[in-house]
C-alpha atoms as a PDB file:
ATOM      1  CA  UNK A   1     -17.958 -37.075 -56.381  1.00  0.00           C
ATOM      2  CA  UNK A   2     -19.977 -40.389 -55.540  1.00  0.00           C
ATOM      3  CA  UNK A   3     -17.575 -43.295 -54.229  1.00  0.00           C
ATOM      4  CA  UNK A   4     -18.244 -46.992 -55.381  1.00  0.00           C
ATOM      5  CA  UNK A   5     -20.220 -48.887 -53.200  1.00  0.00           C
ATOM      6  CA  UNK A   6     -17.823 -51.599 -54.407  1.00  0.00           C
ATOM      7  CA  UNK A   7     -15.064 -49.908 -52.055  1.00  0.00           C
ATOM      8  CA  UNK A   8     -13.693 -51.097 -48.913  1.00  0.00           C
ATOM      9  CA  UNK A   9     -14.090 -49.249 -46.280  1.00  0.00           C
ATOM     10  CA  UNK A  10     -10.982 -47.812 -45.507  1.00  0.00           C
ATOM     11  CA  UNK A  11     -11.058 -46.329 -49.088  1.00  0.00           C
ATOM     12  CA  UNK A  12     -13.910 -44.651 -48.415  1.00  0.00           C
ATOM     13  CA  UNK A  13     -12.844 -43.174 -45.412  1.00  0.00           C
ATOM     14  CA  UNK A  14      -9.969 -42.142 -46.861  1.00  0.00           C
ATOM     15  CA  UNK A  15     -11.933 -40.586 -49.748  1.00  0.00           C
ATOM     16  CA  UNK A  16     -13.701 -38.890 -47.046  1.00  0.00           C
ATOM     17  CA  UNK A  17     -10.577 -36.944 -45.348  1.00  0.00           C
ATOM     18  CA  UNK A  18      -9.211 -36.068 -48.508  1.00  0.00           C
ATOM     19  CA  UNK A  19     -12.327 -33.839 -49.835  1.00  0.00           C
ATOM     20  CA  UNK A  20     -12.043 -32.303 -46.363  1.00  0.00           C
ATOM     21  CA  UNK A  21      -8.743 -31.362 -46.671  1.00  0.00           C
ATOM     22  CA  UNK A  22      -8.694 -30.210 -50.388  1.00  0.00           C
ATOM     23  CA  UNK A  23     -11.986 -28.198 -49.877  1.00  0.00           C
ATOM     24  CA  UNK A  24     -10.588 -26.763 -46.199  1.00  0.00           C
ATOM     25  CA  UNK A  25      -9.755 -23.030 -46.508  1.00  0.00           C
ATOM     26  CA  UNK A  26      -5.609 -23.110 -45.763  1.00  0.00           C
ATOM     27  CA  UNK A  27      -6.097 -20.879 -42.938  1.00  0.00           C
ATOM     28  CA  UNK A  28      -8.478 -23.662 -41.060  1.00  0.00           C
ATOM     29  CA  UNK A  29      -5.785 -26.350 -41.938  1.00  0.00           C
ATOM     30  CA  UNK A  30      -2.625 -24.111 -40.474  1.00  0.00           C
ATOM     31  CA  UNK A  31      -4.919 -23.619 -37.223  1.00  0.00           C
ATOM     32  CA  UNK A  32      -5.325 -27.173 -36.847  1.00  0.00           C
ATOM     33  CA  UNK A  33      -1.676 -27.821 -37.659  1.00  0.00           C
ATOM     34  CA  UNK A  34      -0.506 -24.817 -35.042  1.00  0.00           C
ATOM     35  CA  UNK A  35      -2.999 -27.309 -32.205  1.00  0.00           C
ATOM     36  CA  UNK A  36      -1.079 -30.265 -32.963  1.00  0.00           C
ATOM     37  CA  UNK A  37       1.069 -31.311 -29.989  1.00  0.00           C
ATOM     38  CA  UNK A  38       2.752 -32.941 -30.332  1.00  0.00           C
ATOM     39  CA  UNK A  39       4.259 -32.555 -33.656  1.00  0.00           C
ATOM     40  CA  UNK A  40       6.063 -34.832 -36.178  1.00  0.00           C
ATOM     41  CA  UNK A  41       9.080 -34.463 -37.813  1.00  0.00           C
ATOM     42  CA  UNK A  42       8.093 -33.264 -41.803  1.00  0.00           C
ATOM     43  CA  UNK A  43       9.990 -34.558 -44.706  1.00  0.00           C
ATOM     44  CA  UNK A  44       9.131 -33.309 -48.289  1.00  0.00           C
ATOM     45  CA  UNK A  45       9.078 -35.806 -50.589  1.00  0.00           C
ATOM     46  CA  UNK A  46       8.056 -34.333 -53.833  1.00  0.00           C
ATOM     47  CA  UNK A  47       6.989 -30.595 -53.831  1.00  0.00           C
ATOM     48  CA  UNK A  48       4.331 -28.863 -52.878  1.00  0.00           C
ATOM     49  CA  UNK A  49       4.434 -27.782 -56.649  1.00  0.00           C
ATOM     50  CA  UNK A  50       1.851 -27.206 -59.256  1.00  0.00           C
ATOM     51  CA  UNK A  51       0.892 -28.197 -62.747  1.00  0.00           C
ATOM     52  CA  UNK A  52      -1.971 -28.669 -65.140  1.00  0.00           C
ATOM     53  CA  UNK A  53      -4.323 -31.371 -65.756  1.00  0.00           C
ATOM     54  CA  UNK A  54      -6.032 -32.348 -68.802  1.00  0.00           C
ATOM     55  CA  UNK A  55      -9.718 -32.197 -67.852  1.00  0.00           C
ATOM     56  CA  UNK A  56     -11.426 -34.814 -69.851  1.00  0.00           C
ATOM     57  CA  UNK A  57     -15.705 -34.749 -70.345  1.00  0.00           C
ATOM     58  CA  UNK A  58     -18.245 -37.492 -72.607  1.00  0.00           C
ATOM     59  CA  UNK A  59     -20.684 -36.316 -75.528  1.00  0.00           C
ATOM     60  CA  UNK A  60     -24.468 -36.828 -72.847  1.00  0.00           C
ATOM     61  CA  UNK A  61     -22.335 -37.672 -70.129  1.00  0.00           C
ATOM     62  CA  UNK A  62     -22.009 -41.663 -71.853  1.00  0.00           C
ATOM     63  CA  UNK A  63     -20.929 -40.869 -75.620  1.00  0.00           C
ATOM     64  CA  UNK A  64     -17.477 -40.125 -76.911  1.00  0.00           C
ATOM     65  CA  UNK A  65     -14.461 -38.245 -74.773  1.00  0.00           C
ATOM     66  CA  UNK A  66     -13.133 -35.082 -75.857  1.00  0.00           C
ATOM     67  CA  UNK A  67     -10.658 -32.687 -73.449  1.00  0.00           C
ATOM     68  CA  UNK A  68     -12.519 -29.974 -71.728  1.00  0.00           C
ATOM     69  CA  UNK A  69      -9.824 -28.259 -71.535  1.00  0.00           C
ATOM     70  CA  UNK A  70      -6.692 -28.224 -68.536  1.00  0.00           C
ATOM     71  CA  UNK A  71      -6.821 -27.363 -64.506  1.00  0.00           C
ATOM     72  CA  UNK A  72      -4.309 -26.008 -62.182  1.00  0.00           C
ATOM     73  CA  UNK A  73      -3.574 -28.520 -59.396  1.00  0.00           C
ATOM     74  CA  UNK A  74      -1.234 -28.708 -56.503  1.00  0.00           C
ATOM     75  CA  UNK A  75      -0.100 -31.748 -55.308  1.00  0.00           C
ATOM     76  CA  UNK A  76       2.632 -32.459 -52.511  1.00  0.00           C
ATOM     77  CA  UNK A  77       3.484 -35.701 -51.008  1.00  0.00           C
ATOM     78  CA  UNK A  78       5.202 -35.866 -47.295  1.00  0.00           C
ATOM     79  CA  UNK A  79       6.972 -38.506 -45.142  1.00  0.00           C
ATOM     80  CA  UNK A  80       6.819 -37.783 -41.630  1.00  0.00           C
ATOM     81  CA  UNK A  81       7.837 -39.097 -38.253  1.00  0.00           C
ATOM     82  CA  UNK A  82       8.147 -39.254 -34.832  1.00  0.00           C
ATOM     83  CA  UNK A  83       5.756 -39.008 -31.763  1.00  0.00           C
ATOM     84  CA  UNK A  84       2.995 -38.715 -31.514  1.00  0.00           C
ATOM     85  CA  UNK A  85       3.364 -41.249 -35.019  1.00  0.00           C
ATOM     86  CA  UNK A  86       3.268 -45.088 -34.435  1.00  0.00           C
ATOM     87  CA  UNK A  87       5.774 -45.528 -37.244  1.00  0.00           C
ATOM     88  CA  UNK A  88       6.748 -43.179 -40.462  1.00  0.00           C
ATOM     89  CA  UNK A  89       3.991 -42.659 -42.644  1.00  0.00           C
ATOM     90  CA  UNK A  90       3.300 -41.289 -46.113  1.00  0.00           C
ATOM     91  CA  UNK A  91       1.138 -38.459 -47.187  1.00  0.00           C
ATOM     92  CA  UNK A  92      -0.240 -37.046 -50.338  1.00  0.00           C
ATOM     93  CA  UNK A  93      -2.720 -34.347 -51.067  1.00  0.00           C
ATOM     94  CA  UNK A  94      -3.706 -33.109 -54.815  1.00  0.00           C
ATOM     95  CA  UNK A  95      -6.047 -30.354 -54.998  1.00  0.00           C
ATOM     96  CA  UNK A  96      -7.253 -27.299 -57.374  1.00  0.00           C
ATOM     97  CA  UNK A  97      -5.725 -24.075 -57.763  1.00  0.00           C
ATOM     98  CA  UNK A  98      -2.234 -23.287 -57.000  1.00  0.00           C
ATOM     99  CA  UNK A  99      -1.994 -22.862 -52.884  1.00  0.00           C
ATOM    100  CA  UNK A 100       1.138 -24.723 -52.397  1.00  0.00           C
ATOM    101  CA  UNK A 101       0.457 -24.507 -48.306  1.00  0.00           C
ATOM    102  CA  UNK A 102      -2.268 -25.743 -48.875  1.00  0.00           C
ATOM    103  CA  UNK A 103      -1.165 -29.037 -50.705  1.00  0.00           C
ATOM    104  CA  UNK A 104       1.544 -29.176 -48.197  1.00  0.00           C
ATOM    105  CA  UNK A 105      -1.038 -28.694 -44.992  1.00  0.00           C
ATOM    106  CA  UNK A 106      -3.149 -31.310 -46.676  1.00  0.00           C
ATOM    107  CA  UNK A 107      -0.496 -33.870 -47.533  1.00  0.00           C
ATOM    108  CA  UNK A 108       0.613 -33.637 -43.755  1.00  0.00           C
ATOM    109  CA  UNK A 109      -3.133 -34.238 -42.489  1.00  0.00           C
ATOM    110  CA  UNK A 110      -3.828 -37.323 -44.546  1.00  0.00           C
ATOM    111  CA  UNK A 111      -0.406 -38.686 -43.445  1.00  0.00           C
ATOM    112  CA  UNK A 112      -1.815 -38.106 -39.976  1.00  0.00           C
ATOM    113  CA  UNK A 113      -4.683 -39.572 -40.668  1.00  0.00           C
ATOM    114  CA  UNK A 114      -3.362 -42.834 -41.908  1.00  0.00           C
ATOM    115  CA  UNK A 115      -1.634 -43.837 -38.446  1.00  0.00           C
ATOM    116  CA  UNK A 116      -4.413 -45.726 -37.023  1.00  0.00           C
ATOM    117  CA  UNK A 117      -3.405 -44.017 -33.195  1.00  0.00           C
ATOM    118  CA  UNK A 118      -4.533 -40.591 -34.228  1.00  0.00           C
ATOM    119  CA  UNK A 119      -7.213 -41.147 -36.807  1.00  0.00           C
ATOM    120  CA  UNK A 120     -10.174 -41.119 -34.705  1.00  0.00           C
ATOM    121  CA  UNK A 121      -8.948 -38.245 -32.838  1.00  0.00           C
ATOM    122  CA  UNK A 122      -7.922 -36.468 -35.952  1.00  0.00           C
ATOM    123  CA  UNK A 123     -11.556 -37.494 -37.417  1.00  0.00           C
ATOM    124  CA  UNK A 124     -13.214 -35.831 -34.696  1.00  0.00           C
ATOM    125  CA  UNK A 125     -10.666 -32.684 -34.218  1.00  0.00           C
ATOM    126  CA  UNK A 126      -9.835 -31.732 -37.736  1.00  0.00           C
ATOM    127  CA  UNK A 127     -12.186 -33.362 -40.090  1.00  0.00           C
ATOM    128  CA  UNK A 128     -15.519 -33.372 -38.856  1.00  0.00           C
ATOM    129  CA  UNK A 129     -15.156 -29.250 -37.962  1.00  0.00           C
ATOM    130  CA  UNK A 130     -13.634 -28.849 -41.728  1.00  0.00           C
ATOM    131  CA  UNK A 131     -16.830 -31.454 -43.009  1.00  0.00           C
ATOM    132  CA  UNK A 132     -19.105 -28.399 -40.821  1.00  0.00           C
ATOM    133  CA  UNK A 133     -17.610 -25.792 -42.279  1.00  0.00           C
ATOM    134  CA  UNK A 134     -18.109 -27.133 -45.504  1.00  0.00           C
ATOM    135  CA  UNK A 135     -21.512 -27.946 -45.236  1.00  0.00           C
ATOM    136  CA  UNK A 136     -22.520 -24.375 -43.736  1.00  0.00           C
ATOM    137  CA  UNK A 137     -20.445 -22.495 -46.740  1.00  0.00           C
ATOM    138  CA  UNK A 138     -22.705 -25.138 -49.382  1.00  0.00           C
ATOM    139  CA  UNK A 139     -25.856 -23.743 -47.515  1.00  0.00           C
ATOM    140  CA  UNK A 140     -24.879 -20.337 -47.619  1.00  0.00           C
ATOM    141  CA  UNK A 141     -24.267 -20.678 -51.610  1.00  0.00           C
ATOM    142  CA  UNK A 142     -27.311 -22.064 -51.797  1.00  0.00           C
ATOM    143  CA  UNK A 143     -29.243 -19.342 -49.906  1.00  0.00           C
ATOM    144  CA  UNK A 144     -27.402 -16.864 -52.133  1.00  0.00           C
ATOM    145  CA  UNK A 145     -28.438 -18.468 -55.117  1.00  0.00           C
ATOM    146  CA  UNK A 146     -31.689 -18.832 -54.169  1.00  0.00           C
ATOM    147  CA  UNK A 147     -32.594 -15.145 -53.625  1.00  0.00           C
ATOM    148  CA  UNK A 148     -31.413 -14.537 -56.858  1.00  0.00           C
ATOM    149  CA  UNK A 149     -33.885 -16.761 -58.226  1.00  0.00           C
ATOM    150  CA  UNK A 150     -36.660 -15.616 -61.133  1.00  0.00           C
ATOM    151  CA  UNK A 151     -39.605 -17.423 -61.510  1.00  0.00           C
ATOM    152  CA  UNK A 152     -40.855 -17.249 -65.114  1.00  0.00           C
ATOM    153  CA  UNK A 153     -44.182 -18.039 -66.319  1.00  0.00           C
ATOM    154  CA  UNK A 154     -46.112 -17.355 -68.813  1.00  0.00           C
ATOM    155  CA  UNK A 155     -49.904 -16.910 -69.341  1.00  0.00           C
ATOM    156  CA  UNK A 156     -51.396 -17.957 -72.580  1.00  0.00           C
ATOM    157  CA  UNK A 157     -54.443 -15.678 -73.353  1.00  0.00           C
ATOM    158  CA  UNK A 158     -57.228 -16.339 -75.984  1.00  0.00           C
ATOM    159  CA  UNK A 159     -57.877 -13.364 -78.289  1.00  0.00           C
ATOM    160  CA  UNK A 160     -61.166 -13.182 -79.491  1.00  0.00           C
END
């Protein structure tokens, strides 16, 4: 996903977190949860619950829109407080697939992250390791793909 360069910061940062989270395998996201000390008070606010999208696409990527076709996505949304929080906050996650913990574990990290006290902390804890991981499971994709890899060619030859 490429973010405007239009966007303020802040929206960008927050665009940052949130791929973190929704591409974080749950079990990373409940370890960093289980380190949290300490730990606020969690409110559901709506779900975790799941649903379909309607995936849209353009003709060349610029011509007319037509629907792909739909995509399972979890989405939860949070209200939590208490120490170590400044004040109550909000948070929302939606991701793909249909890991309700997931959404849930993710909607309580980017309410985290939007109390200015813990952000950089939770930046360099949680997000940067999960931005690592990420990275290293790309490159390992890649590497995969790679050996799999058939190089064609063909040789024209001049029959006499």
């Amino acid at each position: 996903m490429s973010t405007n360069s239009a966007a303020p910061a802040a929206v960008v940062e927050r665009q940052r977190w949130m791929r973190a989270l929704a591409l974080a395998p749950t079990a990373a996201l409940d370890a960093a949860w289980r380190r949290l000390e300490p730990k606020p008070d969690v409110q559901a606010i709506r779900g975790p619950e799941t649903g379909l999208v309607m995936v849209r696409a353009r003709v060349d990527a610029g011509g007319d829109r037509f629907n792909m076709g739909e995509a399972t996505v979890s989405r939860a949304t949070v209200r939590l407080h208490g120490a170590p929080l400044d004040a109550d906050v909000v948070g929302t996650s939606y991701l793909l697939g249909t890991d309700l913990e997931h959404a849930r574990l993710a909607a309580v990290f980017d309410g985290l992250l939007a109390d200015a006290g813990l952000r950089e902390r939770l930046l360099a804890e949680v997000v940067g390791p999960l931005e690592d991981a990420q990275v290293e499971r790309d490159e390992a994709r890649r590497v995969e793909a790679r050996s799999t890899l058939v190089d064609f060619f063909t040789i024209s030859r001049e029959h006499a």
